[in-house]
Protein backbone atom coordinates (compact mmCIF):
# COMPACT_ATOMS: atom_id res chain seq x y z
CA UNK A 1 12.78 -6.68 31.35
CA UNK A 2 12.11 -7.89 27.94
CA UNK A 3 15.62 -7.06 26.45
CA UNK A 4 17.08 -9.51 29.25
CA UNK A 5 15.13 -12.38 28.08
CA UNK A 6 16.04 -11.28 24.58
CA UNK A 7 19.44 -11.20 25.79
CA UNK A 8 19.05 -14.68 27.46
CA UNK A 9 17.99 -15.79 23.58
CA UNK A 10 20.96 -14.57 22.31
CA UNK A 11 23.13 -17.18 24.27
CA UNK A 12 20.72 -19.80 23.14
CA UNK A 13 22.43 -21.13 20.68
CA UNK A 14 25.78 -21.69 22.08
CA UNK A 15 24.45 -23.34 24.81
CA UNK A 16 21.78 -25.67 22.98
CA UNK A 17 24.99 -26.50 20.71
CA UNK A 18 27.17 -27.49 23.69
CA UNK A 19 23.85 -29.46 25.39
CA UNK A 20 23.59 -31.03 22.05
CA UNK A 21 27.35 -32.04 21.12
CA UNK A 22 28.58 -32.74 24.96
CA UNK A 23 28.58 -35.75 26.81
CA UNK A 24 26.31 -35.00 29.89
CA UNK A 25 26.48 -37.47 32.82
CA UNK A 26 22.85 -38.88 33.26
CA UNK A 27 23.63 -38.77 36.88
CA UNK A 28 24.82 -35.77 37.03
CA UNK A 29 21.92 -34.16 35.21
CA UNK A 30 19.44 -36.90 38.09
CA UNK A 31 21.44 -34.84 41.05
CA UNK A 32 20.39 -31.37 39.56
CA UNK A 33 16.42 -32.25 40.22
CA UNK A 34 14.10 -30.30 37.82
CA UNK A 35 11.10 -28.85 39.52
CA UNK A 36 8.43 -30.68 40.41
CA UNK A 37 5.97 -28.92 38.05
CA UNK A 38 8.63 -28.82 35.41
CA UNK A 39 6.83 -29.30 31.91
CA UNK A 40 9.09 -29.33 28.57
CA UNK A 41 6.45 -28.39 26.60
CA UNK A 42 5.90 -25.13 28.46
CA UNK A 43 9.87 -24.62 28.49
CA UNK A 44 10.16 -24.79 24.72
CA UNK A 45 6.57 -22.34 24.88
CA UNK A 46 8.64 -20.17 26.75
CA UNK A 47 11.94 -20.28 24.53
CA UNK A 48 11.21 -21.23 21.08
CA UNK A 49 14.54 -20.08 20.18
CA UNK A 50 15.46 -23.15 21.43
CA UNK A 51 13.56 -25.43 19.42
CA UNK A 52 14.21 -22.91 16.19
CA UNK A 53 18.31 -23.48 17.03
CA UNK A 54 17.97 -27.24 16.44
CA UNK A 55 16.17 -27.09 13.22
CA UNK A 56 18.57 -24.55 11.67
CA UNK A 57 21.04 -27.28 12.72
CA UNK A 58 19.10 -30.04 10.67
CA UNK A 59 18.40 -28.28 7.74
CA UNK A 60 22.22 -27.26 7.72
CA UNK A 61 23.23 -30.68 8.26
CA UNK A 62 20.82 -31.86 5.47
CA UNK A 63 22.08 -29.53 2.77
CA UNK A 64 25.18 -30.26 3.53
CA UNK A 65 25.26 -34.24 2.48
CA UNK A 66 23.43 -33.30 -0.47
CA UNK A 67 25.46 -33.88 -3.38
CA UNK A 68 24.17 -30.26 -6.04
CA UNK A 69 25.54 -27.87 -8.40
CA UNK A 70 25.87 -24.19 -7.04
CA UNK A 71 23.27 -23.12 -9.93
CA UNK A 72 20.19 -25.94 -8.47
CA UNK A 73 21.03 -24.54 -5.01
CA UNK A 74 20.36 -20.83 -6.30
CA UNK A 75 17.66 -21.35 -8.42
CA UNK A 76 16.17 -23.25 -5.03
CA UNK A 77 16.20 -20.56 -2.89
CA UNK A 78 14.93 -18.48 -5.27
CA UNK A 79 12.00 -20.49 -5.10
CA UNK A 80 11.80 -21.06 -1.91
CA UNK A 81 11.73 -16.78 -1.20
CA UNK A 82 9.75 -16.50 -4.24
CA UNK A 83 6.87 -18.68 -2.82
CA UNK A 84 5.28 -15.68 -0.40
CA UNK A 85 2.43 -18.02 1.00
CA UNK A 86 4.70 -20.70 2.53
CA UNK A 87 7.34 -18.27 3.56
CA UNK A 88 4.86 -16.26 5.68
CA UNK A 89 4.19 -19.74 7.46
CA UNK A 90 7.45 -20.12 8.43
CA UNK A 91 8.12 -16.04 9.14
CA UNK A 92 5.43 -16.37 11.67
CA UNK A 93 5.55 -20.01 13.17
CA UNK A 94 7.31 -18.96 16.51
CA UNK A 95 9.15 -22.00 16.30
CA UNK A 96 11.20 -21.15 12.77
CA UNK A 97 10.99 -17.39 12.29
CA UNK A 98 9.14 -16.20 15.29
CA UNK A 99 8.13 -13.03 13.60
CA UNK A 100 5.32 -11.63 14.19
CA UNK A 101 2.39 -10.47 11.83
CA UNK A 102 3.50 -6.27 12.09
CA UNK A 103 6.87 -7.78 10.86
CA UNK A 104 5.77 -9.04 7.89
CA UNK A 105 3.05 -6.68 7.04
CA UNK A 106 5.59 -3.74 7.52
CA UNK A 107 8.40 -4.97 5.62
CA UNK A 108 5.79 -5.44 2.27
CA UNK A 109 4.77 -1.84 2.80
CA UNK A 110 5.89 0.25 -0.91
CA UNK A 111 7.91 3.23 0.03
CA UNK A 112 7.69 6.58 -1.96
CA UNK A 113 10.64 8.59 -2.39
CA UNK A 114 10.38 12.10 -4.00
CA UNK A 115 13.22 12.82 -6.41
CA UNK A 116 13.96 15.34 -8.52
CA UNK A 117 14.41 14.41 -12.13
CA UNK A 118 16.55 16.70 -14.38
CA UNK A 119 16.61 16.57 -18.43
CA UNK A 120 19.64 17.37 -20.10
CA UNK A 121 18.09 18.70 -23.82
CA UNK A 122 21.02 17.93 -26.49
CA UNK A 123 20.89 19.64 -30.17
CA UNK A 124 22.17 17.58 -32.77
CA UNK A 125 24.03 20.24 -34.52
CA UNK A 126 26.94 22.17 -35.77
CA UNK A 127 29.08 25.08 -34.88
CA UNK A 128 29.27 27.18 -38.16
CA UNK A 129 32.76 29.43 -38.39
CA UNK A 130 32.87 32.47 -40.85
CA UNK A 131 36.18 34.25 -41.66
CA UNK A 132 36.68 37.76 -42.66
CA UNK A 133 40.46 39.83 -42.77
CA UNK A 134 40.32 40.75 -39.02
CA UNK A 135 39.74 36.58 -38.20
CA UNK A 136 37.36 33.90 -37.56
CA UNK A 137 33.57 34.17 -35.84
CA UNK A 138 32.09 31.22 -34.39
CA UNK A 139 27.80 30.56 -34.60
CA UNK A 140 27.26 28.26 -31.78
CA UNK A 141 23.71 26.01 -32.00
CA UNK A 142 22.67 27.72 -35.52
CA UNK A 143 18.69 27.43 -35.07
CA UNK A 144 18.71 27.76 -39.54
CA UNK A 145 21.49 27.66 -41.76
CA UNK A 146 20.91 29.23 -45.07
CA UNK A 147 22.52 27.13 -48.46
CA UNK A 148 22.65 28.62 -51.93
CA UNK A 149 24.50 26.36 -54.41
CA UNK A 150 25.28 23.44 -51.62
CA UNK A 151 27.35 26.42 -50.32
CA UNK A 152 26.62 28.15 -46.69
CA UNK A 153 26.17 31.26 -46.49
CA UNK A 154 24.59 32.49 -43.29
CA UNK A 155 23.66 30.54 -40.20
CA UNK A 156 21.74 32.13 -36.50
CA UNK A 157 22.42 31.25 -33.50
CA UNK A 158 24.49 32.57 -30.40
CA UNK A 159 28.07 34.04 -29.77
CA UNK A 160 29.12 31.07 -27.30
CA UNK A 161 28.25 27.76 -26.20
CA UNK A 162 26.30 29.74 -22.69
CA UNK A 163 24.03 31.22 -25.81
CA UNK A 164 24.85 34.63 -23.81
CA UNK A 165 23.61 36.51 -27.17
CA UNK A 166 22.26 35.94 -30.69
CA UNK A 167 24.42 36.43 -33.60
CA UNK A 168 23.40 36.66 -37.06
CA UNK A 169 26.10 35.73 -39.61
CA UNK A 170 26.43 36.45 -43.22
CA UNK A 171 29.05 37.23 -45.83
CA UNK A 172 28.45 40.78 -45.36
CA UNK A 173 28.33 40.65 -41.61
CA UNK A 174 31.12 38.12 -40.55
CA UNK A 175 32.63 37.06 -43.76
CA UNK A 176 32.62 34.06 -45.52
CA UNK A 177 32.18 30.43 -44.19
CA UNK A 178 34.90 28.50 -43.63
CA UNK A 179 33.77 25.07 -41.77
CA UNK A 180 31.37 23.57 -39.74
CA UNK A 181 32.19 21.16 -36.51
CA UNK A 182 29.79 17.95 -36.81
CA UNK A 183 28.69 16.03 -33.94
CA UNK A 184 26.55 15.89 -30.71
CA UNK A 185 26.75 19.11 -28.87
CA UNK A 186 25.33 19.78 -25.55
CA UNK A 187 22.41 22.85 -24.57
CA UNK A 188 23.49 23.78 -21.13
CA UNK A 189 19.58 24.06 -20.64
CA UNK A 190 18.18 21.83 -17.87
CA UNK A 191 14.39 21.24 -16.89
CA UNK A 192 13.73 19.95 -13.62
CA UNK A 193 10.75 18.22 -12.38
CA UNK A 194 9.61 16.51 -9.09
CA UNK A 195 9.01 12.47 -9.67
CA UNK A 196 7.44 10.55 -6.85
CA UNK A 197 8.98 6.72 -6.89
CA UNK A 198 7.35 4.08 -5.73
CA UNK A 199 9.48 1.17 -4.70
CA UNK A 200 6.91 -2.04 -3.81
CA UNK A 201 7.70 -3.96 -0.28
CA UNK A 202 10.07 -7.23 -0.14
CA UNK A 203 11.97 -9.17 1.98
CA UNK A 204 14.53 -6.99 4.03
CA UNK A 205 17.88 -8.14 4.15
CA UNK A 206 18.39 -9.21 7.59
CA UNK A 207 14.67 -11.24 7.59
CA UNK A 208 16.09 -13.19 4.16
CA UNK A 209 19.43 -14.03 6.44
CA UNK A 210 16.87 -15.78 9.06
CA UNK A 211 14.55 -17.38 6.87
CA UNK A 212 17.65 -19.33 4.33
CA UNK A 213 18.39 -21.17 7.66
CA UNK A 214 14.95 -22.75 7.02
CA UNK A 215 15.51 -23.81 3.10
CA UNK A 216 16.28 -27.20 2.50
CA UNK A 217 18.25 -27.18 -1.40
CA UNK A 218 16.22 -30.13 -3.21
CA UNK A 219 12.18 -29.76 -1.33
CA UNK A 220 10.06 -27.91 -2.24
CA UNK A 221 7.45 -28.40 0.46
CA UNK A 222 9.96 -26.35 2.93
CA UNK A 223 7.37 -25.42 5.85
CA UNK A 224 5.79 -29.10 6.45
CA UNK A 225 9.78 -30.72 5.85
CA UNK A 226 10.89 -28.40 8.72
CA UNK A 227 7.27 -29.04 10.66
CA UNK A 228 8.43 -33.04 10.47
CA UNK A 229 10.92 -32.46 12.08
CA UNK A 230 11.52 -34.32 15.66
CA UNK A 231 13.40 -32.12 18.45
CA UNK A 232 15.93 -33.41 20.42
CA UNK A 233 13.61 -33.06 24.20
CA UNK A 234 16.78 -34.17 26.08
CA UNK A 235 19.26 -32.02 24.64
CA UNK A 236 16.67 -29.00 25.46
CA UNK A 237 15.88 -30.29 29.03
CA UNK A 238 20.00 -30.82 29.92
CA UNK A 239 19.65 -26.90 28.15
CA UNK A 240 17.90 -26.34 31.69
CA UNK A 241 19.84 -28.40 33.74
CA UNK A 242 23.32 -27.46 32.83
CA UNK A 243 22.35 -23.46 31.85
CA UNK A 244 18.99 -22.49 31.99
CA UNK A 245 18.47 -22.73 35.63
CA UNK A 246 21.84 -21.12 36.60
CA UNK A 247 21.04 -18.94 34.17
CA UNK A 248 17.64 -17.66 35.45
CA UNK A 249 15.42 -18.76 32.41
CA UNK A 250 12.12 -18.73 33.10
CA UNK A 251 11.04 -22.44 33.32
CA UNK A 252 7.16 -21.76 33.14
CA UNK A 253 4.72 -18.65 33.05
CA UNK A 254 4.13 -16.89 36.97
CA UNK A 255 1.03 -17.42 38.71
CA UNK A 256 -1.29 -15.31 39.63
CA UNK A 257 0.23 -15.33 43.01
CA UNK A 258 3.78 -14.31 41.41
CA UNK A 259 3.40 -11.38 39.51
CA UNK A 260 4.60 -9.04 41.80
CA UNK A 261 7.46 -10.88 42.94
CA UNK A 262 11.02 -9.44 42.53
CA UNK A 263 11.82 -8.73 38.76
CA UNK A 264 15.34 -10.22 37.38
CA UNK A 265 17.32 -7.56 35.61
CA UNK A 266 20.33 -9.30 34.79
CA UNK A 267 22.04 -13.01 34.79
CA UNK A 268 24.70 -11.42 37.75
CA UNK A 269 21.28 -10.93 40.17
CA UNK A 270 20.78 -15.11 39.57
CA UNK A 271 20.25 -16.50 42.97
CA UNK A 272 21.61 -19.79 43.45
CA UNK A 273 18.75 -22.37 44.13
CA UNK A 274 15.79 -20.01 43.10
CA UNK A 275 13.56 -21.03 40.08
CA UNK A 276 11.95 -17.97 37.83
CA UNK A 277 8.83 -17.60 36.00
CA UNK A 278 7.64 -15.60 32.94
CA UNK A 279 5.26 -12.72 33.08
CA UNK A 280 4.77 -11.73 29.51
CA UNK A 281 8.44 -11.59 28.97
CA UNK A 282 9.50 -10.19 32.59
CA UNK A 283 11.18 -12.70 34.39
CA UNK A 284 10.21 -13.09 38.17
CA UNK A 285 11.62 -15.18 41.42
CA UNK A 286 9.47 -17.98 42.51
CA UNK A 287 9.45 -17.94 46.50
């Protein structure tokens, strides 16, 4: 029963937008009589979404008559995601975020990711090529060259690039030496080793999407700006009037009385005329 009042949060916000923007007829909303234990404080306990709605609205509407270069607005919200201790306050305040404290505790956990890690050794060296009458031999990564005169005249190393086999060159052996290729040339030999990586918690994507809505571009004291802020109580009541109760939102918490009364599973079940409570997120008739 909780994903239907989830579901009922959802289509908050157009509705608190249209309650907020329309022009409601006070007599109209008089006709449609609230209940008699009807309390707005307990409504907005009940559906801080709705409350959360109108100050994403101010602080939109704030930042945008603000007159600021794109790099002050940047280097803001850096700030303002950079400052841990007030962002938790608004992460958590039901009201703005509405997180709760497993939310932000699990998205600062590190993660550690095994990965292999693989070493490419590279010789600085030089292929060595020899020539006798029946053509040319190549010495592939010579492990010692040998000089006489500023002249080489033997060189070790392998009969390919794969160092498939040793191969000992000399005048006598392969002839005389003819050139030598400079440059950076690659072993083919690889060492692998197991790395564990350790990548330290932050703020996941979709929580940073959230929490902008609650940065206003030139204050720095974000949380108590947003806390200061005064909620429109008649656009949230007409909320009730004009959706809520059609709806089936839950207007206040059940009674004791009430908690085994028929559970509402979806806004097609709404009975015209019946009222519905809250028990811990189900949502029940009141007879």
């Amino acid at each position: 029963m909780k994903k239907y009042n989830k579901y009922l949060m959802i289509l908050a916000a157009g509705m608190l937008a249209a309650c907020s923007s329309m022009e409601v007829d006070e007599e109209e909303i008089a006709q449609e009589n609230f209940p008699a234990d009807f309390s707005l404080a307990e409504y907005i306990e009940l559906h801080p979404g709705l409350l959360s709605l109108q100050i994403q609205d101010s602080v939109k509407n704030y930042n945008a008559g603000l007159t600021l270069e794109k790099a002050d607005i940047n280097a803001d919200l850096d700030k303002f995601l950079a400052d841990t201790v007030a962002l938790k306050q608004i992460f958590l305040d039901p009201t703005l975020g509405g997180f709760s404290q497993d939310d932000w505790d699990i998205m600062w956990e590190p993660t550690e990711t095994v990965k292999p890690e693989t070493t490419v050794v590279k010789l600085d060296t030089v292929q060595v090529k020899f020539e006798n009458a029946d053509g040319i031999t190549v010495v592939y990564f010579p492990s010692s060259i040998t000089i006489e005169d500023d002249v080489i005249t033997g060189a070790e190393g392998y009969t390919d690039s794969s160092k498939t086999e040793a191969l000992t060159c000399d005048a006598a052996t392969c002839g005389t030496f003819v050139t030598k290729k400079g440059g950076i040339v690659a072993d083919t030999t690889k060492s692998i080793d197991s790395v564990t990586v350790v990548t330290p918690g932050a703020i996941t994507a979709d929580k940073k999407m959230v929490l902008q809505k609650y940065n206003f571009n030139d204050i720095e004291n974000d949380y108590e700006a947003l806390k200061g802020i005064t909620p429109d109580t008649t656009a949230i009541s007409q909320q009730y009037i004009v959706y809520g109760k059609k709806a089936g939102w839950a207007y206040r918490k059940c009674k004791e009385s009430e908690l085994n009364n028929k559970e509402l599973l979806s806004v097609s079940d709404v009975k015209l005329g019946t009222t519905y409570c809250d028990d811990d997120g189900i949502v029940r008739e009141i007879k």
